[in-house]
Protein backbone atom coordinates (compact mmCIF):
# COMPACT_ATOMS: atom_id res chain seq x y z
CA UNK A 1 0.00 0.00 0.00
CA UNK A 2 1.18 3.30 -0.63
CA UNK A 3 -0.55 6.24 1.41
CA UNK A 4 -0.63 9.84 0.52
CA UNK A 5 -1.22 12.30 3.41
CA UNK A 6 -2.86 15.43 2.95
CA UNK A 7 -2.47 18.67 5.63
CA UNK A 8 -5.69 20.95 5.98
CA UNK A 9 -3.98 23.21 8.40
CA UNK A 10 -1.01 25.17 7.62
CA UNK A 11 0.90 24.08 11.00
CA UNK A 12 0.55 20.62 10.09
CA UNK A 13 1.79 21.18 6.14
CA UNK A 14 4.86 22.94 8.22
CA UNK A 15 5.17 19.80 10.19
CA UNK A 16 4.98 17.47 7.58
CA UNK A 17 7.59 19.25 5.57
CA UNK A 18 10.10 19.18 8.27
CA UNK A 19 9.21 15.43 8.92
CA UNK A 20 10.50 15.04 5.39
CA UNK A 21 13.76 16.76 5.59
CA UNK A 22 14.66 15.60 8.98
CA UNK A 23 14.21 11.82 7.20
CA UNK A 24 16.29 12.87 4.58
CA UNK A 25 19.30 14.37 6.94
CA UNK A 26 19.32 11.33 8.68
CA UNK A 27 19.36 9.29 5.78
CA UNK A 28 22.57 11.01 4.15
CA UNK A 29 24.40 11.12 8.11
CA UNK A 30 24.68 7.53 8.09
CA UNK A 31 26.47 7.70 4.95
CA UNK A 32 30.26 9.01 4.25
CA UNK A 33 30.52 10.05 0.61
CA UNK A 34 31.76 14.02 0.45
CA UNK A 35 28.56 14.52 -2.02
CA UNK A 36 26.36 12.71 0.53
CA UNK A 37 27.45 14.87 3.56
CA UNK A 38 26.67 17.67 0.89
CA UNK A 39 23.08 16.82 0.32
CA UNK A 40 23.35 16.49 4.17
CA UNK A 41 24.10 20.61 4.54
CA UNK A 42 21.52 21.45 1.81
CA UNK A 43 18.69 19.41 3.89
CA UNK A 44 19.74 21.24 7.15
CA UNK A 45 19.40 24.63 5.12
CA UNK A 46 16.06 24.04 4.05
CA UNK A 47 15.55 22.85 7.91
CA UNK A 48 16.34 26.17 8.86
CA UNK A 49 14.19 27.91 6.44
CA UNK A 50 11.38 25.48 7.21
CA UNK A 51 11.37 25.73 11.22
CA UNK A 52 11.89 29.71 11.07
CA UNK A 53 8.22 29.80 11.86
CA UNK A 54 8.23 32.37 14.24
CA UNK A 55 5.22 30.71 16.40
CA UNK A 56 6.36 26.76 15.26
CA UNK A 57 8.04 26.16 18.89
CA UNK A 58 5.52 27.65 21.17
CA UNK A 59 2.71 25.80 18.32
CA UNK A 60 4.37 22.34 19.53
CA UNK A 61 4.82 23.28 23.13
CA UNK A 62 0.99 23.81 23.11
CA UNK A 63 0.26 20.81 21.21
CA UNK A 64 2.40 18.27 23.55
CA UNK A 65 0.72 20.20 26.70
CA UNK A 66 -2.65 20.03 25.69
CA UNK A 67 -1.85 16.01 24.49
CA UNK A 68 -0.14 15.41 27.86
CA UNK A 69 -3.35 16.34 30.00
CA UNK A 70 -5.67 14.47 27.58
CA UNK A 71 -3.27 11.24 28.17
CA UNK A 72 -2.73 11.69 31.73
CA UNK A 73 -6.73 11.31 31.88
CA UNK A 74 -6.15 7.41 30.80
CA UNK A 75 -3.73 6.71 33.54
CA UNK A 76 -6.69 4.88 35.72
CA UNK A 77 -8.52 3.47 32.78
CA UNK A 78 -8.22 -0.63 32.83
CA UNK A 79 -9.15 -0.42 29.21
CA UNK A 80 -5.81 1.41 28.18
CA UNK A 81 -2.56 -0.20 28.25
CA UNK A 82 -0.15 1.17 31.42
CA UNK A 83 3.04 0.69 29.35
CA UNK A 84 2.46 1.72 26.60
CA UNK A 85 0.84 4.99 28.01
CA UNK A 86 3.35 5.45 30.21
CA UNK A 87 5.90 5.04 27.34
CA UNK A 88 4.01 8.12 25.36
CA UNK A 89 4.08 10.29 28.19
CA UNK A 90 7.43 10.03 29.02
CA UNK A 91 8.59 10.91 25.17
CA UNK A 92 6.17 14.02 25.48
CA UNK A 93 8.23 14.94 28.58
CA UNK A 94 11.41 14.48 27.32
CA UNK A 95 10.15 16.54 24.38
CA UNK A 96 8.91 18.99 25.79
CA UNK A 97 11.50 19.80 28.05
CA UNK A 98 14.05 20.17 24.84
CA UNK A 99 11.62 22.75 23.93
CA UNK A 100 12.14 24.62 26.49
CA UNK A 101 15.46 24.01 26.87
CA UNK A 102 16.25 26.05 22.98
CA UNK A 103 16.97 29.44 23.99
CA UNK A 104 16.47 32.19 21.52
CA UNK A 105 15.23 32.33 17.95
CA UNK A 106 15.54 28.20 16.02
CA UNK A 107 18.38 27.61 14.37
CA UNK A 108 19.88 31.50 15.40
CA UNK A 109 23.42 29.81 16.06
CA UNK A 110 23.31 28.88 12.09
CA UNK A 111 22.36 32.23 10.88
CA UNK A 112 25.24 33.56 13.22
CA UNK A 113 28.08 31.38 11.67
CA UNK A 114 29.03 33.29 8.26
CA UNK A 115 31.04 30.53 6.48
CA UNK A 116 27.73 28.52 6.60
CA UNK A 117 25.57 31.23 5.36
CA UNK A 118 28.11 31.72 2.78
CA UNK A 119 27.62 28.23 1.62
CA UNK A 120 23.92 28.86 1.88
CA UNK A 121 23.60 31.99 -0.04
CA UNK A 122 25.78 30.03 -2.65
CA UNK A 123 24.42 27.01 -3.07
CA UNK A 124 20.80 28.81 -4.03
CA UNK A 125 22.30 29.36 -7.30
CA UNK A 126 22.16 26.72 -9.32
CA UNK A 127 25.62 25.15 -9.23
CA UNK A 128 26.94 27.74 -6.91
CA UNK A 129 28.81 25.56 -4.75
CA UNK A 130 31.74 24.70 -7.10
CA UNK A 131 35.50 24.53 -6.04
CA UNK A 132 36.07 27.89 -7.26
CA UNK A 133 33.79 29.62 -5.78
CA UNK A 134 33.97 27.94 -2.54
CA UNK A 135 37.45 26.58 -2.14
CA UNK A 136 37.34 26.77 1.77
CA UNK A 137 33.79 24.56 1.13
CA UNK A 138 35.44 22.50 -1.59
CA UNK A 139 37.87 21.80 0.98
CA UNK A 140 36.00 20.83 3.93
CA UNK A 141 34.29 17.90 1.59
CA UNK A 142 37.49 16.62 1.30
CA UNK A 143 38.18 16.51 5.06
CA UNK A 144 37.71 12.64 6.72
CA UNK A 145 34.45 11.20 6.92
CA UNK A 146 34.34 11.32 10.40
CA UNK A 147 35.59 14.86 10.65
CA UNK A 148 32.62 15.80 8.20
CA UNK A 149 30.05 13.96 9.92
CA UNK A 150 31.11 15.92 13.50
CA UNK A 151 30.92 18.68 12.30
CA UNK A 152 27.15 17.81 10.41
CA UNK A 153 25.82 16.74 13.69
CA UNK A 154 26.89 19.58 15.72
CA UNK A 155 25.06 21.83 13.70
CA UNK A 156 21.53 19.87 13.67
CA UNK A 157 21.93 18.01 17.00
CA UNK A 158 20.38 21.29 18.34
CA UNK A 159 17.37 21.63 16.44
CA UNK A 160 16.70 17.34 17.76
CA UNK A 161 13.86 19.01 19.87
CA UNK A 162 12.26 20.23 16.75
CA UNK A 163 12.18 16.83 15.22
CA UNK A 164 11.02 15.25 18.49
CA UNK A 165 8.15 17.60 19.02
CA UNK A 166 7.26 16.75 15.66
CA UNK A 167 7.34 13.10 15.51
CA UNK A 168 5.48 12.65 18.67
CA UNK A 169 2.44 15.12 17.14
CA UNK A 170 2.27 13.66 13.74
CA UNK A 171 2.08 10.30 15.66
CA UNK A 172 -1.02 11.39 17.40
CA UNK A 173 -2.27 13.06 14.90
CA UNK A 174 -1.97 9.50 12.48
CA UNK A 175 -2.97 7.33 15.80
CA UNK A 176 -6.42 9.92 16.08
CA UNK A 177 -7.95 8.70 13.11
CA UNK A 178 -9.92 5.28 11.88
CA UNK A 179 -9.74 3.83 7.88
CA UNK A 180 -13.15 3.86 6.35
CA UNK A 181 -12.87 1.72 3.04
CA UNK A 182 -13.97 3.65 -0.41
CA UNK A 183 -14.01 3.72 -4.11
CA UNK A 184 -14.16 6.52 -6.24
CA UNK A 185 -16.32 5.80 -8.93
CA UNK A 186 -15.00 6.48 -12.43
CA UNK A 187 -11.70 7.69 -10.69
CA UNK A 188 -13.44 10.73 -8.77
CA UNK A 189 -14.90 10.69 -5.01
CA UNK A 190 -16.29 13.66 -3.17
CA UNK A 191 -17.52 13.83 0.15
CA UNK A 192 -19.29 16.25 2.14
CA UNK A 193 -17.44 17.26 5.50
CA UNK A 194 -20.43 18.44 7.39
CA UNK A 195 -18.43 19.85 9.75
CA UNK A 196 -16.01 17.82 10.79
CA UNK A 197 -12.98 19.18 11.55
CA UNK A 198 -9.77 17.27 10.14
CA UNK A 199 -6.49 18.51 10.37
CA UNK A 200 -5.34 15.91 7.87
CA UNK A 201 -6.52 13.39 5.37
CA UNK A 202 -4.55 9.77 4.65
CA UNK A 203 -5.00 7.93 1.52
CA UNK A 204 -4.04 4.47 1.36
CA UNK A 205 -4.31 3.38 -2.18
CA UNK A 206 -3.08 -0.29 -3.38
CA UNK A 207 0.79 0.22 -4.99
CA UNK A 208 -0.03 -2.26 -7.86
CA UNK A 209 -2.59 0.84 -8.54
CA UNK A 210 -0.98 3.30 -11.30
CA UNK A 211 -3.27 6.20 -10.70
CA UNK A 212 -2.30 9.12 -7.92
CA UNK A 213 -4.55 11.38 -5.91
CA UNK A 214 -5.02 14.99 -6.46
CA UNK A 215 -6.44 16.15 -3.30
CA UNK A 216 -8.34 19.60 -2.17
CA UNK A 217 -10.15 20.37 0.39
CA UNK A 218 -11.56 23.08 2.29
CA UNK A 219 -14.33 23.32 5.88
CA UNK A 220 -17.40 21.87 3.38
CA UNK A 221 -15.69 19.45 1.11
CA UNK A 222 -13.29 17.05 0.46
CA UNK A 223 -12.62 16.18 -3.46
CA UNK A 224 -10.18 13.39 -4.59
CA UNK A 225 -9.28 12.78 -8.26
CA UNK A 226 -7.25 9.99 -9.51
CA UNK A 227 -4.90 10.67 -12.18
CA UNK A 228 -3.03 8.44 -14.68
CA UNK A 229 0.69 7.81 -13.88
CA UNK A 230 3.33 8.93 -16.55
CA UNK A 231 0.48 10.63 -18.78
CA UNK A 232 1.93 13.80 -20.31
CA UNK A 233 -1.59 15.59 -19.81
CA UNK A 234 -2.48 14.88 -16.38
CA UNK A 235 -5.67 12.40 -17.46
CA UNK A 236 -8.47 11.33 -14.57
CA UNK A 237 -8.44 7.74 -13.97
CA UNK A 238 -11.25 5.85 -16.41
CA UNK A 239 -11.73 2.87 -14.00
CA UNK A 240 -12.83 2.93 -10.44
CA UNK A 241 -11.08 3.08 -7.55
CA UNK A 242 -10.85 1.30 -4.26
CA UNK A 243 -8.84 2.98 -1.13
CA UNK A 244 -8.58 3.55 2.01
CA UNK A 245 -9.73 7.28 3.63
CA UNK A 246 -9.10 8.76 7.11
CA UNK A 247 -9.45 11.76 8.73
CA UNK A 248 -7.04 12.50 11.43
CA UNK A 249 -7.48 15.27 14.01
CA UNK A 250 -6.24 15.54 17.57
């Protein structure tokens, strides 16, 4: 199954988007290649750009507060399972006091080091980042692996709290909502919100399926066209449709 997940709320789009990137950092950490540890830098740029919200930290603090009291409320329910509750609140806690714990504006020690906004500036250009007009750059790739990779996680190790906050609310936020089991006849589905109030819809669609959704949405409606993979002209799907729909909303 492949699922699609669609934000209805700006401060979960923003969440999303830096669930993305901190996937991707991670992903090009744990490898050792100077052009790897490059896409590594870009990713923490757009990290910075991305989580320069100016409301995005106290937006999570509120979130994990207003979760913790609504999970607290389960601690004497026989129904709920002790552990694993337990477990949650204690990453909420942990998260939230990294939160706290970031002093000043996110990601202000970046902005602060010029040879990194230098690189930064640069590298917007397309193919601005070449030996000669970053030698001291061009350099640094060529510095050991390990060397590389200390200096990479000193510079996103503090923004952790960021990614923390975020994984625990866009855990929730997936955990809130049930699968209902549709089809969209003739590749197109509407359906009247009424309204309920989602903060994000999940499509689960069958990967042996070579149509994609097209989603919108607003307070009233939620429309969902299926489109033809690899079409030039973006074409709606001529057969139906079976997938999975959720709305999610903490």
């Amino acid at each position: 199954m492949i699922t699609y997940e669609y934000p209805l709320v700006e401060r979960i789009r923003t969440l999303l988007r830096l669930e993305d990137l901190f996937d991707r950092a991670r992903f090009f950490l744990e490898r050792s290649d100077p052009l790897e540890h490059h896409v590594a830098l870009l990713t923490l740029f757009e990290i910075l750009d991305v989580a320069g919200r100016a409301d995005l930290k106290s937006d999570l603090l509120q979130e994990l507060d207003r979760q913790r009291a609504v999970l607290a409320a389960y601690r004497s329910n026989p129904d709920i399972d002790q552990e694993v509750l337990a477990a949650v609140l204690s990453a909420i806690e942990q998260s939230h006091s990294g939160l706290l714990a970031m002093a000043g504006k996110i990601g202000q020690y970046l902005r602060e080091n010029d040879w990194l906004m230098a690189i930064k500036q640069r590298t917007s250009i397309p193919g601005g980042a070449c030996e000669f007009d970053l030698p001291s750059y061009h350099h640094w790739l060529h510095r050991p692996p390990a060397t590389r990779l200390r200096d990479l996680e000193g510079w996103i190790s503090p923004l952790y709290p960021i990614r923390d906050g975020t994984t625990i609310v866009l855990r929730l936020l997936r955990e809130s909502g049930k699968p209902a089991a549709v089809v969209a006849p003739g590749g197109s589905f509407q359906q009247m919100l009424g309204g309920r109030l989602a903060q994000m819809v999940r499509i689960r669609v069958a990967s042996e399926v070579d149509y994609t959704p097209e989603i919108s949405a607003n307070k009233y409606m939620l429309n969902v066209r299926f489109v033809a993979v690899g079409d030039v002209r973006p074409r709606t799907a001529d057969a139906d449709v079976r997938f999975e729909l959720t709305f999610c909303t903490l």
